[in-house]
PDB file of N, CA and C in Angstrom:
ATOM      1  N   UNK A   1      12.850  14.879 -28.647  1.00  0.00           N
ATOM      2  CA  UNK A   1      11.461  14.467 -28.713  1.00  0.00           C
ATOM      3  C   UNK A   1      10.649  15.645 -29.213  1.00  0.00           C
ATOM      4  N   UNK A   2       9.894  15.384 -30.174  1.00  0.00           N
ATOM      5  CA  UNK A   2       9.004  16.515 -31.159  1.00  0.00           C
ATOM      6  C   UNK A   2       7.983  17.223 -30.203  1.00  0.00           C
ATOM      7  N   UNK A   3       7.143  16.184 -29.898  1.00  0.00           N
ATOM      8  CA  UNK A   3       5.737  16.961 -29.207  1.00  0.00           C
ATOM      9  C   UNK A   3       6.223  16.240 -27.896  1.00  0.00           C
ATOM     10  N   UNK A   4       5.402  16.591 -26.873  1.00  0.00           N
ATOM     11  CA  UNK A   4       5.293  16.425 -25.389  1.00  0.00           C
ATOM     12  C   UNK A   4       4.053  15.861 -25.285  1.00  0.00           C
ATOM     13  N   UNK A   5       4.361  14.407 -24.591  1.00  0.00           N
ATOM     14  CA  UNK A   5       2.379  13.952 -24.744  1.00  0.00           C
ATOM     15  C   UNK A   5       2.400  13.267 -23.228  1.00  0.00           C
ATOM     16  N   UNK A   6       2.857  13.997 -22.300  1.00  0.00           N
ATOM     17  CA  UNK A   6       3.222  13.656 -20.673  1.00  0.00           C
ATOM     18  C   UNK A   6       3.448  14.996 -20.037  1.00  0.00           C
ATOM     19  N   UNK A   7       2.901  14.760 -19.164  1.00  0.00           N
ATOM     20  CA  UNK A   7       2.623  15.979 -17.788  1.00  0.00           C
ATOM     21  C   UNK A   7       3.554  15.890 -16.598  1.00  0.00           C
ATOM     22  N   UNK A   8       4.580  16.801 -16.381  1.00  0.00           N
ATOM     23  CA  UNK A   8       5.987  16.254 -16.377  1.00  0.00           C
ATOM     24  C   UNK A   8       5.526  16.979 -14.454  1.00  0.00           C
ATOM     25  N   UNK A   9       5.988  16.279 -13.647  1.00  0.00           N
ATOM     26  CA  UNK A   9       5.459  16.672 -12.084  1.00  0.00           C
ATOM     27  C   UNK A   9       6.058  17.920 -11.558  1.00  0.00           C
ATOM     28  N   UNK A  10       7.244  18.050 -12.033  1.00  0.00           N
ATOM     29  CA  UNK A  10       8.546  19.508 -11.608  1.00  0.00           C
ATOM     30  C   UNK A  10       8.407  20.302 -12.516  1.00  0.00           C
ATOM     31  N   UNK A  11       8.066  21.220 -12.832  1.00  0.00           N
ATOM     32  CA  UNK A  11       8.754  22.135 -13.693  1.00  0.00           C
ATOM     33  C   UNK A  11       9.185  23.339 -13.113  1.00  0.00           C
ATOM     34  N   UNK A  12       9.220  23.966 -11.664  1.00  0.00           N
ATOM     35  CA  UNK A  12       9.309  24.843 -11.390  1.00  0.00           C
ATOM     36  C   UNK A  12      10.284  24.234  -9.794  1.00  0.00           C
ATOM     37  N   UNK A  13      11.654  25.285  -9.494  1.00  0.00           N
ATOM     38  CA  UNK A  13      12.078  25.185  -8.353  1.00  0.00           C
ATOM     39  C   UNK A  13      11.446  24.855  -7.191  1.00  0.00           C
ATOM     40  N   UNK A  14       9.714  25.975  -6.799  1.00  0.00           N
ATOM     41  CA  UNK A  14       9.296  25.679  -5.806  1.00  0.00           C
ATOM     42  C   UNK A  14       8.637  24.627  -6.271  1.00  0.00           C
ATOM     43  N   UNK A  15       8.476  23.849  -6.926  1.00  0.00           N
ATOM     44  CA  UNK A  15       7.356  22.734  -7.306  1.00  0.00           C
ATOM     45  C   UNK A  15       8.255  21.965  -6.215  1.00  0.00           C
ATOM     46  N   UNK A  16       9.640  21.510  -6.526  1.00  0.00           N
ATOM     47  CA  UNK A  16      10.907  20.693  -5.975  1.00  0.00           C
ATOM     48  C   UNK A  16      10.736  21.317  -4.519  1.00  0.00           C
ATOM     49  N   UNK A  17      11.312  22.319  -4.335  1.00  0.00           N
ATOM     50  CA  UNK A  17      10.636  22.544  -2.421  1.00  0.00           C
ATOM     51  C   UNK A  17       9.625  22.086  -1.938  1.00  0.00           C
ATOM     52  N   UNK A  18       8.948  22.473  -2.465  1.00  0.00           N
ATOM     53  CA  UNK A  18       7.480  21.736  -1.343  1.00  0.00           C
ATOM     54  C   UNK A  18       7.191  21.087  -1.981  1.00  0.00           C
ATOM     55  N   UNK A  19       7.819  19.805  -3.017  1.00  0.00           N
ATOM     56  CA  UNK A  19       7.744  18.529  -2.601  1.00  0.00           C
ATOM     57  C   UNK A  19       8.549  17.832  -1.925  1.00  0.00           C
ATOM     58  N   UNK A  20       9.483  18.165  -1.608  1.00  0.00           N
ATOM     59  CA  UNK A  20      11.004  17.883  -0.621  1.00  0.00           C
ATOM     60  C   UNK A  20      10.812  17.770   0.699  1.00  0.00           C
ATOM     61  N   UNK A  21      10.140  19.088   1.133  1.00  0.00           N
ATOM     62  CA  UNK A  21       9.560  19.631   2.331  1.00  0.00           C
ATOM     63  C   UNK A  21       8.321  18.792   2.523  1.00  0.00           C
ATOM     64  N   UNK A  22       7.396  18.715   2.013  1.00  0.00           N
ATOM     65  CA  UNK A  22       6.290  17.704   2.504  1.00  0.00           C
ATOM     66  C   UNK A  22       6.729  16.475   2.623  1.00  0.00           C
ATOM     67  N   UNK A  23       8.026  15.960   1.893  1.00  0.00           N
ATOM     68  CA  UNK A  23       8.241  14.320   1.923  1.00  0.00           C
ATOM     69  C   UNK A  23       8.775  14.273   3.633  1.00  0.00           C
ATOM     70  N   UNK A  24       9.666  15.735   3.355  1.00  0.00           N
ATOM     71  CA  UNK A  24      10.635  15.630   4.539  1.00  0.00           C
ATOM     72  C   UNK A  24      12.142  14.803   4.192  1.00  0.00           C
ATOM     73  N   UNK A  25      12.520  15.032   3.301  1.00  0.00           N
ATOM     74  CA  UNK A  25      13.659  14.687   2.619  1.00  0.00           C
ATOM     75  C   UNK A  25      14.788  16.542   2.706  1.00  0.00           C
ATOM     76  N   UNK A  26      15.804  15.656   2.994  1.00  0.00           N
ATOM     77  CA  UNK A  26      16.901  16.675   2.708  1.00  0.00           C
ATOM     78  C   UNK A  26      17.034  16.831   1.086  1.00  0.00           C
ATOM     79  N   UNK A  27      18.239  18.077   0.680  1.00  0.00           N
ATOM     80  CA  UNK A  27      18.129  17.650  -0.699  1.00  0.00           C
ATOM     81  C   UNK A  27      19.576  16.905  -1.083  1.00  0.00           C
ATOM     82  N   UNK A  28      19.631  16.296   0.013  1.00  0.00           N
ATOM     83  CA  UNK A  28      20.663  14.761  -0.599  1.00  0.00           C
ATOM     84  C   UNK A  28      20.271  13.869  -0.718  1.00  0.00           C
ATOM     85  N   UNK A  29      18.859  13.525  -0.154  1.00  0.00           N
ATOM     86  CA  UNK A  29      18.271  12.182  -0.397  1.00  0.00           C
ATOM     87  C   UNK A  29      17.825  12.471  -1.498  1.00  0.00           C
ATOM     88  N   UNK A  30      16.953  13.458  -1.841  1.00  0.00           N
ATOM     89  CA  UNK A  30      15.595  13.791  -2.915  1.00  0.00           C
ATOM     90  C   UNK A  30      16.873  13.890  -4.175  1.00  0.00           C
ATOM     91  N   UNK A  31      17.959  14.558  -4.153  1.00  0.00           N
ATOM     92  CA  UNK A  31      18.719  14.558  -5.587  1.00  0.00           C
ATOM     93  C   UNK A  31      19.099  13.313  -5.381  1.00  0.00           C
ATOM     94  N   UNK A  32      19.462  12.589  -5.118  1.00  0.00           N
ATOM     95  CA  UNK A  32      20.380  11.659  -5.362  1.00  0.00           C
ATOM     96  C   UNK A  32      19.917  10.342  -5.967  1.00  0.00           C
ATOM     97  N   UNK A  33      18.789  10.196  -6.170  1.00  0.00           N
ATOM     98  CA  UNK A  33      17.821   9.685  -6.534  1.00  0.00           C
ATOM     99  C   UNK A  33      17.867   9.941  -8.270  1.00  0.00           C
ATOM    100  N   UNK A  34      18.045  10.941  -8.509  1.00  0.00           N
ATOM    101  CA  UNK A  34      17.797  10.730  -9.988  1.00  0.00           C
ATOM    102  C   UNK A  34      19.456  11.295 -10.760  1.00  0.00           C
ATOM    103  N   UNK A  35      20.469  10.990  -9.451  1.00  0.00           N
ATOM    104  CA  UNK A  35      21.990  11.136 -10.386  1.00  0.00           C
ATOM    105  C   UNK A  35      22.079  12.489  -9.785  1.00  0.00           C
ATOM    106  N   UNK A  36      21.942  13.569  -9.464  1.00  0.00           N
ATOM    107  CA  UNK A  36      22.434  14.738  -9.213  1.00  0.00           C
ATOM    108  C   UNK A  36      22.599  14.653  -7.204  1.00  0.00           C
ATOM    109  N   UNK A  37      23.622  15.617  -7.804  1.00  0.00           N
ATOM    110  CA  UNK A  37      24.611  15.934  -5.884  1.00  0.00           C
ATOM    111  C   UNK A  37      23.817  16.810  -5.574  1.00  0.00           C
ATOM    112  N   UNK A  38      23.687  16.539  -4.422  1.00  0.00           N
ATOM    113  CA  UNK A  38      23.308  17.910  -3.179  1.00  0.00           C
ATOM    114  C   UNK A  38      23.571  19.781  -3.902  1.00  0.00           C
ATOM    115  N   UNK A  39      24.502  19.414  -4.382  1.00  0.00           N
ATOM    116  CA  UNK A  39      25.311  20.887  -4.617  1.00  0.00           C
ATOM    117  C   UNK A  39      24.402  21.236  -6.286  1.00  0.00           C
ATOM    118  N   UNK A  40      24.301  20.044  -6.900  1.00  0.00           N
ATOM    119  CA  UNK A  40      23.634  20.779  -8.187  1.00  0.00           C
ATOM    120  C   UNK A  40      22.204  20.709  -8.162  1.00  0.00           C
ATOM    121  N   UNK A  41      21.327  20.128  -6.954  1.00  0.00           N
ATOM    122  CA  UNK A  41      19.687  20.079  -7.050  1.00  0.00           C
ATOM    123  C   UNK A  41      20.154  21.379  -6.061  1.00  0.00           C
ATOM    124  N   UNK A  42      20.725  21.859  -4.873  1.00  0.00           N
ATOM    125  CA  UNK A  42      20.783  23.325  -4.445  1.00  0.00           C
ATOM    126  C   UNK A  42      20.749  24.096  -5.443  1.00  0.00           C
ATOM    127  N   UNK A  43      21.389  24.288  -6.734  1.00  0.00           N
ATOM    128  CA  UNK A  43      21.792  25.394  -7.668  1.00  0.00           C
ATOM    129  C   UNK A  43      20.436  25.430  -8.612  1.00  0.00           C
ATOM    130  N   UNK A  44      19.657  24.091  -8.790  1.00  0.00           N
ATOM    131  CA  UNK A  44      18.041  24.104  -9.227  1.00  0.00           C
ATOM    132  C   UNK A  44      17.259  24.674  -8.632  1.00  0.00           C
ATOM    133  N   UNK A  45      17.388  24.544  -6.803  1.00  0.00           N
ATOM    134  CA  UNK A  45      16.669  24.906  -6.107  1.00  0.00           C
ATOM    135  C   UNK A  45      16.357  26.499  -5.924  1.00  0.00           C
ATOM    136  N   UNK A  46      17.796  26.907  -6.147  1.00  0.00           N
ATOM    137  CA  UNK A  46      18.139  28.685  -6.471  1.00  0.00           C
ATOM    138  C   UNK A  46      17.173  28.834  -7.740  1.00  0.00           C
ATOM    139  N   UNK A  47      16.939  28.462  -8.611  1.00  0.00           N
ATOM    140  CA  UNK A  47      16.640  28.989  -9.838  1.00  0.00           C
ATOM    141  C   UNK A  47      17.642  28.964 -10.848  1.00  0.00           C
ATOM    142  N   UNK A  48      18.286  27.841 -10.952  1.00  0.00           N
ATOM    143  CA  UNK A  48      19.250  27.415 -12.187  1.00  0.00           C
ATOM    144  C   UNK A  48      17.939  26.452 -13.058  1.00  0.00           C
ATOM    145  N   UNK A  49      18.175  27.211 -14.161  1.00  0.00           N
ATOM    146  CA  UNK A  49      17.215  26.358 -15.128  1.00  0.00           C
ATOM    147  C   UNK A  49      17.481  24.012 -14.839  1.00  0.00           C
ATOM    148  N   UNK A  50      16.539  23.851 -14.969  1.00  0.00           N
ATOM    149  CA  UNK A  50      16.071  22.423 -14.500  1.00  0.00           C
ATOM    150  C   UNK A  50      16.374  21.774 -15.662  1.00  0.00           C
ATOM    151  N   UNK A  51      17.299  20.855 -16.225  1.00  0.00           N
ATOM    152  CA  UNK A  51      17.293  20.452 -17.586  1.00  0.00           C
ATOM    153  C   UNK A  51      16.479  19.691 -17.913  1.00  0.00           C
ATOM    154  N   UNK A  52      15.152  19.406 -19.047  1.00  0.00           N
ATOM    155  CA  UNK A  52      14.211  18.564 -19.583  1.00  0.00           C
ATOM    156  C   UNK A  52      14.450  17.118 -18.644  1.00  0.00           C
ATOM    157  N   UNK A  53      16.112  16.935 -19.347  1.00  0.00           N
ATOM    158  CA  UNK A  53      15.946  15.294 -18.481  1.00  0.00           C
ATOM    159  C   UNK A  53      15.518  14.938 -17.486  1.00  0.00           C
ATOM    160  N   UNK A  54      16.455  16.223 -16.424  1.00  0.00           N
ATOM    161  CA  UNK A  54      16.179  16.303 -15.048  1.00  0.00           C
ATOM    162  C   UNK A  54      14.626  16.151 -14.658  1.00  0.00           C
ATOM    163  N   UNK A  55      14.298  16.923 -15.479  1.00  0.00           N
ATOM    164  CA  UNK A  55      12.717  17.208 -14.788  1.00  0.00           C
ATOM    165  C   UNK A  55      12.353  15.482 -15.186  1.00  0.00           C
ATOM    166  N   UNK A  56      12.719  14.538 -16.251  1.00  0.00           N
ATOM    167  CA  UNK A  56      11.264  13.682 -16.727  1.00  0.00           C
ATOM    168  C   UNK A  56      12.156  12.531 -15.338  1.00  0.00           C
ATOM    169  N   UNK A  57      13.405  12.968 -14.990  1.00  0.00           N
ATOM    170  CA  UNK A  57      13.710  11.646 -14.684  1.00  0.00           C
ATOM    171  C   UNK A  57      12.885  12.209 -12.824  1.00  0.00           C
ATOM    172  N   UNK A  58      13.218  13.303 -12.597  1.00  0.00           N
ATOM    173  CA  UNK A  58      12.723  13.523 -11.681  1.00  0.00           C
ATOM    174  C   UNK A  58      11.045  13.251 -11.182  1.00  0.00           C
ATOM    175  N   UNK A  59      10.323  13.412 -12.207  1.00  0.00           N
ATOM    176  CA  UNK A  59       8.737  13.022 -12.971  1.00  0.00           C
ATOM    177  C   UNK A  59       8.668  11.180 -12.763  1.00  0.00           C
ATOM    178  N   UNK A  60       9.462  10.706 -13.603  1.00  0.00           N
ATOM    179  CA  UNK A  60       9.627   9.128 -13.001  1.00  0.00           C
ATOM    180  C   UNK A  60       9.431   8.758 -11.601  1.00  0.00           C
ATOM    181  N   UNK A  61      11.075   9.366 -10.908  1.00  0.00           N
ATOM    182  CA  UNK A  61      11.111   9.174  -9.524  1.00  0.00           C
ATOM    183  C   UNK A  61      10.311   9.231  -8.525  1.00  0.00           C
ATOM    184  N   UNK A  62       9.637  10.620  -8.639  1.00  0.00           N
ATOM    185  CA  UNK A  62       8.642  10.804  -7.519  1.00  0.00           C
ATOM    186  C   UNK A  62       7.101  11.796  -8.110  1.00  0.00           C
ATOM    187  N   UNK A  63       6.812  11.507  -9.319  1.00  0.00           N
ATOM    188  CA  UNK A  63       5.446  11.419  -9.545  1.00  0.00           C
ATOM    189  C   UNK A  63       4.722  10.340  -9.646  1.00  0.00           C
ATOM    190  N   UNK A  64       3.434  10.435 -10.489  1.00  0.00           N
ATOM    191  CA  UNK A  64       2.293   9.382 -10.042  1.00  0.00           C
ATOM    192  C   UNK A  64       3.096   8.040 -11.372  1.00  0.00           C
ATOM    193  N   UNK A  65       2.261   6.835 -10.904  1.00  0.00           N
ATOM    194  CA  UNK A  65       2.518   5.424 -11.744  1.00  0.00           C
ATOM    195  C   UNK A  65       2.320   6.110 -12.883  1.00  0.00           C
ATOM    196  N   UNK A  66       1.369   6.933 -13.239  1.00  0.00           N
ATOM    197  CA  UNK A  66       0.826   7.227 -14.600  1.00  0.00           C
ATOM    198  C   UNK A  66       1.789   8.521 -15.231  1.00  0.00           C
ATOM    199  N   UNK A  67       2.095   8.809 -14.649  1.00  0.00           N
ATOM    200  CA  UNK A  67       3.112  10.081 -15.390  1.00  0.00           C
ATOM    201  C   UNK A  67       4.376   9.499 -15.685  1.00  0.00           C
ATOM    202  N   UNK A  68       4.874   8.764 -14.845  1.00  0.00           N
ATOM    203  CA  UNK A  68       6.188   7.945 -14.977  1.00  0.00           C
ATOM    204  C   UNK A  68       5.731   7.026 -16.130  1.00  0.00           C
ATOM    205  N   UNK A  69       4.724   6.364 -16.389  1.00  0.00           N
ATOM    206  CA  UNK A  69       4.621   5.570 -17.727  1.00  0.00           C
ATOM    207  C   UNK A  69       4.338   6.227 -19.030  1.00  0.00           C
ATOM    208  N   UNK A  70       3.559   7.346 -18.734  1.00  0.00           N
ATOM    209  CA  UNK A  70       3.443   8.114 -20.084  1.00  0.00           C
ATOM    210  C   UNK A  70       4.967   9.034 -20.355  1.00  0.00           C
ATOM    211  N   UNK A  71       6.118   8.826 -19.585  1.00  0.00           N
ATOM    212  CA  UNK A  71       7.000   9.427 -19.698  1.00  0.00           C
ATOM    213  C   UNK A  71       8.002   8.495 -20.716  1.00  0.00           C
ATOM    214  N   UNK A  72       8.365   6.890 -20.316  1.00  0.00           N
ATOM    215  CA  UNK A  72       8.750   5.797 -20.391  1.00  0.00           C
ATOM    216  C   UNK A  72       8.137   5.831 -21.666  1.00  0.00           C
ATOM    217  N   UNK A  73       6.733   5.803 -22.413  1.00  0.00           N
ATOM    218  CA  UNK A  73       6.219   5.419 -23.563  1.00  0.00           C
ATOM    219  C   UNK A  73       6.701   6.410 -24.367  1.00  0.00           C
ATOM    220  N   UNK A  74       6.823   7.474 -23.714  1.00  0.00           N
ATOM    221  CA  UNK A  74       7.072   8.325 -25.022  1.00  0.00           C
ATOM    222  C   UNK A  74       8.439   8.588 -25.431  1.00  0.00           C
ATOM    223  N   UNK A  75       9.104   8.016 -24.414  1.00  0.00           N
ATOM    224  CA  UNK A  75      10.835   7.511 -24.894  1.00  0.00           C
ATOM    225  C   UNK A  75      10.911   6.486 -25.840  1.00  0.00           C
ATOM    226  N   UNK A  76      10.327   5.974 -25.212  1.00  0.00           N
ATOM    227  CA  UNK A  76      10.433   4.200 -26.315  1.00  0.00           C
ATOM    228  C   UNK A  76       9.893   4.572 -27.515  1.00  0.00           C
ATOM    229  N   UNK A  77       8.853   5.125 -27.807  1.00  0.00           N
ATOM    230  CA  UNK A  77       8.361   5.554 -28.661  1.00  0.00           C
ATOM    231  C   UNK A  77       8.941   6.543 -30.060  1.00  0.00           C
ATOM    232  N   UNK A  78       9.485   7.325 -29.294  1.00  0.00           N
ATOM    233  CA  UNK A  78      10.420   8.277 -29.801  1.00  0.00           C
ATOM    234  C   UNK A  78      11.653   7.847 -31.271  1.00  0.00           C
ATOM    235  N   UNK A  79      11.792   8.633 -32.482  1.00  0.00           N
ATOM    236  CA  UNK A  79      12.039   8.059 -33.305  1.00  0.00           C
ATOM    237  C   UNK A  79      13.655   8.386 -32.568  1.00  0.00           C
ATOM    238  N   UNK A  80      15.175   7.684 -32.519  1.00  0.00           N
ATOM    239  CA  UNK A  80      16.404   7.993 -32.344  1.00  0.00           C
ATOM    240  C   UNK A  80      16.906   8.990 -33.245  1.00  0.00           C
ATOM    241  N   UNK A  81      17.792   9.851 -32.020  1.00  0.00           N
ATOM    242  CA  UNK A  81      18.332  11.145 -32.422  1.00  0.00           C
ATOM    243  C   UNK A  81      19.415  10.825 -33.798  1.00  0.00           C
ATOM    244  N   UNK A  82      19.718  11.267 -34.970  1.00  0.00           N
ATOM    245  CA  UNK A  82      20.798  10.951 -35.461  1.00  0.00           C
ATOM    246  C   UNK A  82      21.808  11.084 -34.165  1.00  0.00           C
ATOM    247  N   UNK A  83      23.092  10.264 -35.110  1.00  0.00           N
ATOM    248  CA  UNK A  83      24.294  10.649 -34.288  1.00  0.00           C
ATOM    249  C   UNK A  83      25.513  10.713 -34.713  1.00  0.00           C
TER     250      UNK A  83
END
């Protein structure tokens, strides 16, 4: 995807802590939710770089109606990668 036209909710490890911590979610509930194990949202949580996807699918999951749709539009939108 060329430009970024969505305000993505995670971009930073502690962003993911204290939103985890305020839900009150372990991080087996909070990863598991968007495809990742306990063991690889821990290795995010350390400061292992967050991959784009991670973050928009994570942005879907547990940001606002409106970030999750401007996320969704700009997929659909999006011209397909060759392949």
């Amino acid at each position: 995807m060329a430009s970024q036209k969505f305000k993505l909710a995670f971009t930073t490890p502690e962003d993911v802590i204290h939103y985890r911590a305020k839900k009150g979610l372990n991080q087996t509930e909070f990863w598991s939710r968007v495809g990742t194990t306990q063991s690889g949202g821990s290795r995010y949580e350390s400061g292992r770089k967050i991959p784009a996807a991670t973050k928009m699918l994570l942005t879907i999951a547990y940001g606002t109606q409106k970030q999750a749709e401007a996320i969704v539009n700009a997929l659909r939108n999006s011209p397909p990668e060759d392949q």
